[in-house]
Protein backbone atom coordinates (compact mmCIF):
# COMPACT_ATOMS: atom_id res chain seq x y z
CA UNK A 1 152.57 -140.52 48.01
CA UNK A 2 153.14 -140.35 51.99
CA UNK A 3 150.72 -138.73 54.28
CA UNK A 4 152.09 -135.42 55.47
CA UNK A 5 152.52 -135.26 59.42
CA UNK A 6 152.07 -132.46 61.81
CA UNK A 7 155.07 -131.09 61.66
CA UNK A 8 155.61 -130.58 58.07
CA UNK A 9 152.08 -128.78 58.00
CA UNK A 10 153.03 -126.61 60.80
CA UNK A 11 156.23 -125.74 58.54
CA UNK A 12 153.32 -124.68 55.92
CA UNK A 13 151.29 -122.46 58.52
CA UNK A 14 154.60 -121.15 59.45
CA UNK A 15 155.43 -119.99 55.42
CA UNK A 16 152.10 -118.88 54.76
CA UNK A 17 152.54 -116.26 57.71
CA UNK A 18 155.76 -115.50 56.92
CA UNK A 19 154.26 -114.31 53.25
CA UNK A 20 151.59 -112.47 54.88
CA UNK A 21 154.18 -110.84 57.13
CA UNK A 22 156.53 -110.05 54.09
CA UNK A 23 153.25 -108.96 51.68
CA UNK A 24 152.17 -106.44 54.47
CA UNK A 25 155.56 -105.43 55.72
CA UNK A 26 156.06 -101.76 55.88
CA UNK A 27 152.15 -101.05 54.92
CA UNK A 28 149.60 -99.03 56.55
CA UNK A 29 146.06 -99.63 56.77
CA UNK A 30 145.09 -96.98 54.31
CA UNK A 31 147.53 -98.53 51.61
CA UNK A 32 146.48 -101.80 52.25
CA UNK A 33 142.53 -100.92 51.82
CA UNK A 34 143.80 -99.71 48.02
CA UNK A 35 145.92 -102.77 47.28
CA UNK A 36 143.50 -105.03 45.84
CA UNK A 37 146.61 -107.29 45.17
CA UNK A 38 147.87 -107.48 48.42
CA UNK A 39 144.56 -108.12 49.58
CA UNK A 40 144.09 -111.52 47.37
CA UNK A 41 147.38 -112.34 48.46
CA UNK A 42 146.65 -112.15 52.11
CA UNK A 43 144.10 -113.79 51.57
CA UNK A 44 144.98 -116.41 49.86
CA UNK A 45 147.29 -117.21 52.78
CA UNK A 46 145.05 -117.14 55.21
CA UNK A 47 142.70 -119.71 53.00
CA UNK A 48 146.15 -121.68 52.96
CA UNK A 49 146.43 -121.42 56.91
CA UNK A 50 142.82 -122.76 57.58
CA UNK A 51 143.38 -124.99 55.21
CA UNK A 52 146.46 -126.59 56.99
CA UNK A 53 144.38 -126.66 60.23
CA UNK A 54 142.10 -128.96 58.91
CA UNK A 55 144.67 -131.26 58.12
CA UNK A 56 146.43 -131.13 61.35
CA UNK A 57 146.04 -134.57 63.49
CA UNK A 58 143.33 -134.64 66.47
CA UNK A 59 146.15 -135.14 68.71
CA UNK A 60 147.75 -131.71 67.98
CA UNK A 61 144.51 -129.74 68.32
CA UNK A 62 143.66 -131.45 71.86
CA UNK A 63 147.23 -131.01 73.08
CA UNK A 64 146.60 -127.19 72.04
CA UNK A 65 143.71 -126.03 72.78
CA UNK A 66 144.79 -122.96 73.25
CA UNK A 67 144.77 -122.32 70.15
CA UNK A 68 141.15 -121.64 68.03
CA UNK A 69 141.71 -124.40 65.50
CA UNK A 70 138.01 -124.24 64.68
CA UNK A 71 138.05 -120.01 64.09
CA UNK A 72 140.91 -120.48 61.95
CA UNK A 73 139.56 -123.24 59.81
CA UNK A 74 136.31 -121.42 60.19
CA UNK A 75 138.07 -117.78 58.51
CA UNK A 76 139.32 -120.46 55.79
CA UNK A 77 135.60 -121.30 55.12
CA UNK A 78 133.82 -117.54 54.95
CA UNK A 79 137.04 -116.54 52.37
CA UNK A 80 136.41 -119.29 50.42
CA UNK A 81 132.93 -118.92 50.18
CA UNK A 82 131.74 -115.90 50.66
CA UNK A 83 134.60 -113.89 48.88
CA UNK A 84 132.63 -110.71 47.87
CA UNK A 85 131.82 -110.20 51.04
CA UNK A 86 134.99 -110.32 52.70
CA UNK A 87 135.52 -108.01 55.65
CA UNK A 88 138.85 -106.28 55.11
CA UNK A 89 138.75 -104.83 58.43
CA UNK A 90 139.25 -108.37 59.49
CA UNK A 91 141.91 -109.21 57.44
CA UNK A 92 143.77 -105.89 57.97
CA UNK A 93 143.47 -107.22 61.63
CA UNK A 94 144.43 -110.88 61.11
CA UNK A 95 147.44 -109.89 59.05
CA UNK A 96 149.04 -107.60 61.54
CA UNK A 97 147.83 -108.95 65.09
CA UNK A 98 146.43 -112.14 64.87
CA UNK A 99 148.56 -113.78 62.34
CA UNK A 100 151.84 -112.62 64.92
CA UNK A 101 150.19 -114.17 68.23
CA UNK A 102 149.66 -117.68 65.65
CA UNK A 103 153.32 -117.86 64.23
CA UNK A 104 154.23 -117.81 68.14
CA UNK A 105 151.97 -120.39 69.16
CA UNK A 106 152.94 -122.99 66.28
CA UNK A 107 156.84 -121.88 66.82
CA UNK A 108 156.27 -123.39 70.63
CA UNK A 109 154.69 -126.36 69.03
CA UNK A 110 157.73 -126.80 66.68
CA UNK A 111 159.95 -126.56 69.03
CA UNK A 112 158.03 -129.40 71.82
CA UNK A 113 157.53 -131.41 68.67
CA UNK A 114 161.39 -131.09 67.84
CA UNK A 115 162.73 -131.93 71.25
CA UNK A 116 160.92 -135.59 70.96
């Protein structure tokens, strides 16, 4: 099995938003605090996101650090383990601001990355 490179996990951050894009699409907050199923599957994809930051090479994260690796990875780790007391608030947020400003960010990365 071959080791995964940056780009190919970017691709992955890049799909998981574009889920919690197409998940939340069209939704309001006061919908979204009743849809316990959209909730999981946002997320879900946010777990997937921090996930995929942790695997991302130390060369990527010091040529961006504009970017708050560490607070994504970090969401990753209080969803995971400290599901019950999830803040929806803050995923409600993440989902529809935060998420948008990311998929920017690792689109510009893409594309530097492609032009090699």
């Amino acid at each position: 099995m071959s080791k995964r490179g940056d780009k190919e996990i970017l691709m992955d951050i890049l799909e998981a938003i574009q889920r919690i894009k197409n998940y939340t699409d069209g939704m309001d907050y006061e919908t979204f605090l009743l849809d316990t199923k959209t909730q999981d599957a946002v997320i879900r994809n946010i777990e997937i996101i921090g996930e995929a930051v942790k695997l991302l090479s130390p060369q990527i994260k010091e040529k961006y650090k504009n970017i708050p690796w560490k607070n994504i990875a970090g969401m990753r780790d209080k969803l995971i383990h400290f599901y019950f007391g999830v803040n929806i608030d803050i995923v409600w947020d993440v989902a529809k601001n935060k998420i948008l400003e990311l998929e920017e960010l690792i689109n510009e990365i893409l594309n530097e990355i492609s032009k090699k």
